[in-house]
Structures are given as structure tokens and as C-alpha cells.
N, C-alpha and C. Protein backbone atom coordinates (compact mmCIF):
# COMPACT_ATOMS: atom_id res chain seq x y z
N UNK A 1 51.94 114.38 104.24
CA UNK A 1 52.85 113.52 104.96
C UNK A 1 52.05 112.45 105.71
N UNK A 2 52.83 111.10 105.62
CA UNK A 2 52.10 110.70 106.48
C UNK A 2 51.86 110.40 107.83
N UNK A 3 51.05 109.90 108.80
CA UNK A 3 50.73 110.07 110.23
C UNK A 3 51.53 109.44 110.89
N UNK A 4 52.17 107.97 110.03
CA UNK A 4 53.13 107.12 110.74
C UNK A 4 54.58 107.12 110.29
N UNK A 5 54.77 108.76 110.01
CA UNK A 5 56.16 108.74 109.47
C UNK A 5 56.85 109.19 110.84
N UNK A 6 58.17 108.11 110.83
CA UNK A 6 58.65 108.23 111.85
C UNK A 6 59.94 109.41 111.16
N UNK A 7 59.94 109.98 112.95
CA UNK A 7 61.33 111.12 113.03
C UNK A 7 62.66 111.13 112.09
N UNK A 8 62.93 109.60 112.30
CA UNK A 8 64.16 109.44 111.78
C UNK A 8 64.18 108.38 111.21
N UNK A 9 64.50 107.86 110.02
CA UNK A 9 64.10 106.57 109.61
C UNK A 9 65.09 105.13 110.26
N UNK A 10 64.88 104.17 109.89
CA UNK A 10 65.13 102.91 110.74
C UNK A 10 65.99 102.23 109.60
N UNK A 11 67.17 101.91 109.40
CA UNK A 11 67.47 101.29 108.50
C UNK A 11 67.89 99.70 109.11
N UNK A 12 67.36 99.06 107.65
CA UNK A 12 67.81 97.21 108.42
C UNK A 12 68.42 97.18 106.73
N UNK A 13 69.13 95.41 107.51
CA UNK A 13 69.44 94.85 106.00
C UNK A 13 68.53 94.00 105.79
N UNK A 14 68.50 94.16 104.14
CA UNK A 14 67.47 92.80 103.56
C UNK A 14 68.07 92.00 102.48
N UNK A 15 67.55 91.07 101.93
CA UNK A 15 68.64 90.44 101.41
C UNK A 15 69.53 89.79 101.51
N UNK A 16 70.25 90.06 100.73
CA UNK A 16 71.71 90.08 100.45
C UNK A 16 72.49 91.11 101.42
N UNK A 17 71.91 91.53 102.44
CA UNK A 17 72.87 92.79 102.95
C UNK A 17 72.37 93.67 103.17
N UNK A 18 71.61 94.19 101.88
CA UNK A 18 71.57 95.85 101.25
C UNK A 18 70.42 96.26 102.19
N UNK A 19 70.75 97.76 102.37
CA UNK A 19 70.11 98.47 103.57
C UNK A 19 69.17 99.16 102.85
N UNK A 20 68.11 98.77 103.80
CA UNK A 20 67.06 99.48 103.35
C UNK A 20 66.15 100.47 104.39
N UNK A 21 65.99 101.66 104.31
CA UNK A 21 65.02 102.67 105.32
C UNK A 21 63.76 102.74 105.25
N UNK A 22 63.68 102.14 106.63
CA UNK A 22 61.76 101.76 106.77
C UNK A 22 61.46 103.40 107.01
N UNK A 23 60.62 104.26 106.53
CA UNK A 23 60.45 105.41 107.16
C UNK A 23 59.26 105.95 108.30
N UNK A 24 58.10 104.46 107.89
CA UNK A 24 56.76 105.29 108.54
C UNK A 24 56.40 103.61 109.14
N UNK A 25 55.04 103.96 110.22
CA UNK A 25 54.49 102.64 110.34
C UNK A 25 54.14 101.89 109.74
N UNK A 26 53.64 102.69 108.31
CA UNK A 26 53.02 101.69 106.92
C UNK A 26 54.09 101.01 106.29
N UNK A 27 55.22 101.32 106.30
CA UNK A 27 56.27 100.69 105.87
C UNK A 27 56.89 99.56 106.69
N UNK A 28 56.44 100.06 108.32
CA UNK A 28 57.33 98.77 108.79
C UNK A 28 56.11 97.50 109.08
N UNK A 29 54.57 97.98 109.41
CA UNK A 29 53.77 97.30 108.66
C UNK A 29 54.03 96.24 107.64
N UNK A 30 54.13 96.60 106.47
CA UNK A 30 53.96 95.76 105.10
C UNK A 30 55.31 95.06 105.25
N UNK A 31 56.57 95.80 105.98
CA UNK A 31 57.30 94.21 106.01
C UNK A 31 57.15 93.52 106.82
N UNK A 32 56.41 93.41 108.38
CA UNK A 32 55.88 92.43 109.27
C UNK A 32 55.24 91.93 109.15
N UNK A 33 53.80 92.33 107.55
CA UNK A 33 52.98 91.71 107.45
C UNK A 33 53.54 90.35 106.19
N UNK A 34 54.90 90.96 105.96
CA UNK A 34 55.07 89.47 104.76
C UNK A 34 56.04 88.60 105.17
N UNK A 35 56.12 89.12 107.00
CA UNK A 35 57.30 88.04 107.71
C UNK A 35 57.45 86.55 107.58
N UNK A 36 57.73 85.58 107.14
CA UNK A 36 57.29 84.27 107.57
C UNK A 36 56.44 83.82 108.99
N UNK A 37 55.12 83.34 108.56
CA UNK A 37 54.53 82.75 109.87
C UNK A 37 55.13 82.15 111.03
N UNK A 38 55.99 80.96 110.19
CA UNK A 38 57.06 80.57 111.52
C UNK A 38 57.74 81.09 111.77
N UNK A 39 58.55 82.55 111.82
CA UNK A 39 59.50 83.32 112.42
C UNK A 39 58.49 84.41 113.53
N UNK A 40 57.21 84.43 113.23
CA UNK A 40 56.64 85.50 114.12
C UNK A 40 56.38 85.38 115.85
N UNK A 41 56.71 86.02 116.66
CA UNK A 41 56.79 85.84 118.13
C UNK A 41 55.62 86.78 118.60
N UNK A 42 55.79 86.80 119.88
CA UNK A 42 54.64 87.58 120.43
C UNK A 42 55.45 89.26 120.11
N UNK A 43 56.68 89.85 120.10
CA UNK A 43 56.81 90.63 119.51
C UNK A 43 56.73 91.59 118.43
N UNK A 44 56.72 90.26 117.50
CA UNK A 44 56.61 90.44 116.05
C UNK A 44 55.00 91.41 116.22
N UNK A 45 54.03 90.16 116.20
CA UNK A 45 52.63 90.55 116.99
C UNK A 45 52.40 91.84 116.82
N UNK A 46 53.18 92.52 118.45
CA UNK A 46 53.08 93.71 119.10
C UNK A 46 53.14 94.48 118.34
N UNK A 47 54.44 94.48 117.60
CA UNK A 47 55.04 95.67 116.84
C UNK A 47 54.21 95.96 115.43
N UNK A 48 53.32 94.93 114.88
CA UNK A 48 52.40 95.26 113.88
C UNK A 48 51.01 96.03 114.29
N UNK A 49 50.90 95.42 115.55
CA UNK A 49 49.80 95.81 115.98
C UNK A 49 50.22 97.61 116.35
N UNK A 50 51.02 98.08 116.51
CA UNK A 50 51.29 99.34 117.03
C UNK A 50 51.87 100.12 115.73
N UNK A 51 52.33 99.28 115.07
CA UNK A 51 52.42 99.98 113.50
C UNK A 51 51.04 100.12 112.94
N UNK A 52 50.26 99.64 113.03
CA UNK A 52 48.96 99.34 112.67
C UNK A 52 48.21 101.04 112.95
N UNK A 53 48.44 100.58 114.53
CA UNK A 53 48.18 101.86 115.20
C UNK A 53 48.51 103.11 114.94
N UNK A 54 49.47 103.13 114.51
CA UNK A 54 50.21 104.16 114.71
C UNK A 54 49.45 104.79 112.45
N UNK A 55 49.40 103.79 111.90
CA UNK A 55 48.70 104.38 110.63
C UNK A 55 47.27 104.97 110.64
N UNK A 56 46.87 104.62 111.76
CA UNK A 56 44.93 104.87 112.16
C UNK A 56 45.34 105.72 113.06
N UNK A 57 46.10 106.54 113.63
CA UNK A 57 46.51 107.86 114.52
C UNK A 57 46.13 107.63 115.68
N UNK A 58 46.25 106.01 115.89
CA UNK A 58 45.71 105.51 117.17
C UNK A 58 46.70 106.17 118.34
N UNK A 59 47.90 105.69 117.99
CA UNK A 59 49.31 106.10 118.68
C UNK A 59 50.29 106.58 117.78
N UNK A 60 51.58 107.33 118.72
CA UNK A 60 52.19 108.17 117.96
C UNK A 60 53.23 107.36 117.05
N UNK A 61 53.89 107.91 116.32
CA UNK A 61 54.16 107.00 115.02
C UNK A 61 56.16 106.43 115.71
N UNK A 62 56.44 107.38 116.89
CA UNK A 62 57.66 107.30 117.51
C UNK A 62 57.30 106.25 118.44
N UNK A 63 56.32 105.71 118.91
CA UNK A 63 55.69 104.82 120.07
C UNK A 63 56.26 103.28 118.81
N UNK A 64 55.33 103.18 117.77
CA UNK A 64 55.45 102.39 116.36
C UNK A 64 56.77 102.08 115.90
N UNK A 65 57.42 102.74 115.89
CA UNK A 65 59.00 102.96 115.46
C UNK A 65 59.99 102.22 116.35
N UNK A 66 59.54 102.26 118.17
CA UNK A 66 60.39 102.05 119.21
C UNK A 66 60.20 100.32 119.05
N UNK A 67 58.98 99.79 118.63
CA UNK A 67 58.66 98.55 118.88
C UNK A 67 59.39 97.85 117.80
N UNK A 68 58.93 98.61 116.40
CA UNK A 68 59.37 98.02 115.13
C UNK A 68 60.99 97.93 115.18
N UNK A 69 61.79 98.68 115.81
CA UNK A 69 63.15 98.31 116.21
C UNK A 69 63.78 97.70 117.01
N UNK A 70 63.02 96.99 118.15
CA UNK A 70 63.02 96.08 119.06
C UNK A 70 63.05 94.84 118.17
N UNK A 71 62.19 94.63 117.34
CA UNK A 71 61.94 93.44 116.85
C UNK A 71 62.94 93.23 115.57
N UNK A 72 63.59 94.54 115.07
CA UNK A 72 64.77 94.29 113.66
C UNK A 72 65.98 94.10 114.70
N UNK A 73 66.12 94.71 115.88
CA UNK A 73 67.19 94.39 116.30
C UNK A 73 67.02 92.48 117.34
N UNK A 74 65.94 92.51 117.63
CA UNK A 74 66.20 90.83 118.35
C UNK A 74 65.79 89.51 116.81
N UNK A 75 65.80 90.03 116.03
CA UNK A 75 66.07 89.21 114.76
C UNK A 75 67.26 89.99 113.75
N UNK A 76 67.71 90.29 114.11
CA UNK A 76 69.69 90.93 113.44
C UNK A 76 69.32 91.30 112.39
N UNK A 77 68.36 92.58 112.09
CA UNK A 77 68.59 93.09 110.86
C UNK A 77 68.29 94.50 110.79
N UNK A 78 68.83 95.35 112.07
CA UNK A 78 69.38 96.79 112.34
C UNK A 78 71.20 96.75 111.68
N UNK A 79 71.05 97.38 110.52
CA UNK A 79 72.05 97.91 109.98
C UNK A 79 72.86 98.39 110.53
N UNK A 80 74.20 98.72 111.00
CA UNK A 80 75.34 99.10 111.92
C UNK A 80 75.57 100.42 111.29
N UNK A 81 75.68 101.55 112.27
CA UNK A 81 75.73 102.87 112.70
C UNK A 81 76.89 102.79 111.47
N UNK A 82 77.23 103.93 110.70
CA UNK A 82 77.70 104.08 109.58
C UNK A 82 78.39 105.17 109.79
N UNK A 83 78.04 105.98 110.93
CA UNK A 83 78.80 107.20 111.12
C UNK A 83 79.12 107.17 113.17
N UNK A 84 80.28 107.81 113.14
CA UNK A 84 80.47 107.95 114.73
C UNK A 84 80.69 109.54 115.27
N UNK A 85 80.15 109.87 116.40
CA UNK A 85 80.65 111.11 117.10
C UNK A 85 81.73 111.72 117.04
N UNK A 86 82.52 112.03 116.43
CA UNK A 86 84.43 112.52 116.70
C UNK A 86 84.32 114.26 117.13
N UNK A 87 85.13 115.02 117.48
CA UNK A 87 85.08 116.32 117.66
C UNK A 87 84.81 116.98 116.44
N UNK A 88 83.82 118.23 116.03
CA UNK A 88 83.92 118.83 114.94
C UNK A 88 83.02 117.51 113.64
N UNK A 89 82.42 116.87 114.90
CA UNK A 89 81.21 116.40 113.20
C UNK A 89 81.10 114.46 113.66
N UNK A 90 81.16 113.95 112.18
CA UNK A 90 81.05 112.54 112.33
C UNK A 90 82.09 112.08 111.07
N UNK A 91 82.63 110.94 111.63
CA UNK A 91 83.65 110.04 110.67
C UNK A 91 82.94 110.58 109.39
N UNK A 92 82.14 110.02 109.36
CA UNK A 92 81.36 110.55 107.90
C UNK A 92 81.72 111.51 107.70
N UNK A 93 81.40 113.22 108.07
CA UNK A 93 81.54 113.93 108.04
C UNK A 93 83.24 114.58 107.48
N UNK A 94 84.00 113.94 108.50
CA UNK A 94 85.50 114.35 107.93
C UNK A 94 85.92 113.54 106.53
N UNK A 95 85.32 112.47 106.61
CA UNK A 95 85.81 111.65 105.18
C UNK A 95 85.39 112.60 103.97
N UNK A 96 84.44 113.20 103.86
CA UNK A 96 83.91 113.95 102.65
C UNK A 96 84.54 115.60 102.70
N UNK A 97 84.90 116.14 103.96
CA UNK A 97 85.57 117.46 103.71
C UNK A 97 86.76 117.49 102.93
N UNK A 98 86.74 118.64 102.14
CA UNK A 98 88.12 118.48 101.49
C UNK A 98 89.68 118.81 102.26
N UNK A 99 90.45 118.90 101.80
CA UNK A 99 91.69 119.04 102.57
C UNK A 99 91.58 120.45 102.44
N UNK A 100 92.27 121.43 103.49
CA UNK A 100 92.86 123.05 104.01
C UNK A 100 93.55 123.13 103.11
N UNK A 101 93.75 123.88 101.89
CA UNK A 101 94.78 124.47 101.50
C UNK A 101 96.13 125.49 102.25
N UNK A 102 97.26 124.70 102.19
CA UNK A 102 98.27 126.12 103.37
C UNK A 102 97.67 126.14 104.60
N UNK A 103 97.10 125.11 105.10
CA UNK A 103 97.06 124.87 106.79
C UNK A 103 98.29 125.09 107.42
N UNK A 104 98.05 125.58 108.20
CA UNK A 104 99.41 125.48 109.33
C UNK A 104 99.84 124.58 109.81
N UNK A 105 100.87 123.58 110.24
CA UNK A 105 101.21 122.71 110.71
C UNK A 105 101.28 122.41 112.12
């Protein structure tokens, strides 16, 4: 496994839309490193530099992850939550259960 795989992966859109899951620092790395020059800020920067880090076990790969999502979300390309909290699970969750046979009313 690797050192800069983050907990939970990070999904953005690219493209056309389509969502894609950064999973580790090396991943969010190689797409900061093919950002356009003129779009890069002192953020941008940061967040490579700590992805960087975070592949050389400099820092932890959740430290890498917090930055690299700072910077997909202040350039709009954090993908929108796909599932919500409800009682007994997530929207997601109830959409795919099947129906009770002879439930009670």
C-alpha cells in the first residue's frame, strides 16, 4: 500500500463532469503537477509541496489530503456529496434496498 494513500478518497470532477477519485498523495501530486502554470496560486504550491511530502513519509498522507482539498474545493472541482444522512442509513442506501414483502401498514 501506499504511504500517501489517503483514508478516504477525494473525489473531483474532470472534464466534462465525470468524477474522478484521487486516492493517495501521488495521485493528487500528478494532477497539480499538470495544472496550468497560470492557474497555480500560492495554494496550489502548498498542496504539492505536502503531497510531495506526504509520498517521501515526510508527513502524514491525511495532513496531504486536507490541503489537496482546500485547493479542489477553492477552484470548484469537489464533486457534490452523492449520498445524505437520513435515519436507518443514507439516501443512497434506501434507494438500493428492496421493498418489505407484507409490511405492515
Amino acid at each position: 500500500m501506499d504511504r500517501s494513500s489517503f483514508e478516504k478518497p477525494v473525489t473531483i470532477l474532470t472534464g466534462l463532469g465525470t468524477p474522478s477519485k484521487i486516492e493517495s498523495g501521488a495521485e493528487a501530486y500528478a494532477l497539480l503537477a499538470d495544472w496550468p502554470a497560470a492557474s497555480r496560486t500560492a495554494a496550489h504550491d502548498i498542496a504539492a509541496k505536502a503531497c510531495r511530502a506526504a509520498m517521501d513519509g515526510e508527513i502524514d498522507a491525511e495532513t496531504a489530503r486536507a490541503t489537496f482539498v482546500a485547493v479542489a474545493r477553492r477552484n470548484n472541482l469537489l464533486a457534490p456529496q452523492t449520498s445524505s444522512p437520513v435515519a436507518g442509513g443514507t439516501i443512497a442506501d434506501w434507494a438500493t434496498r428492496s421493498p418489505r414483502v407484507n409490511a405492515p401498514a
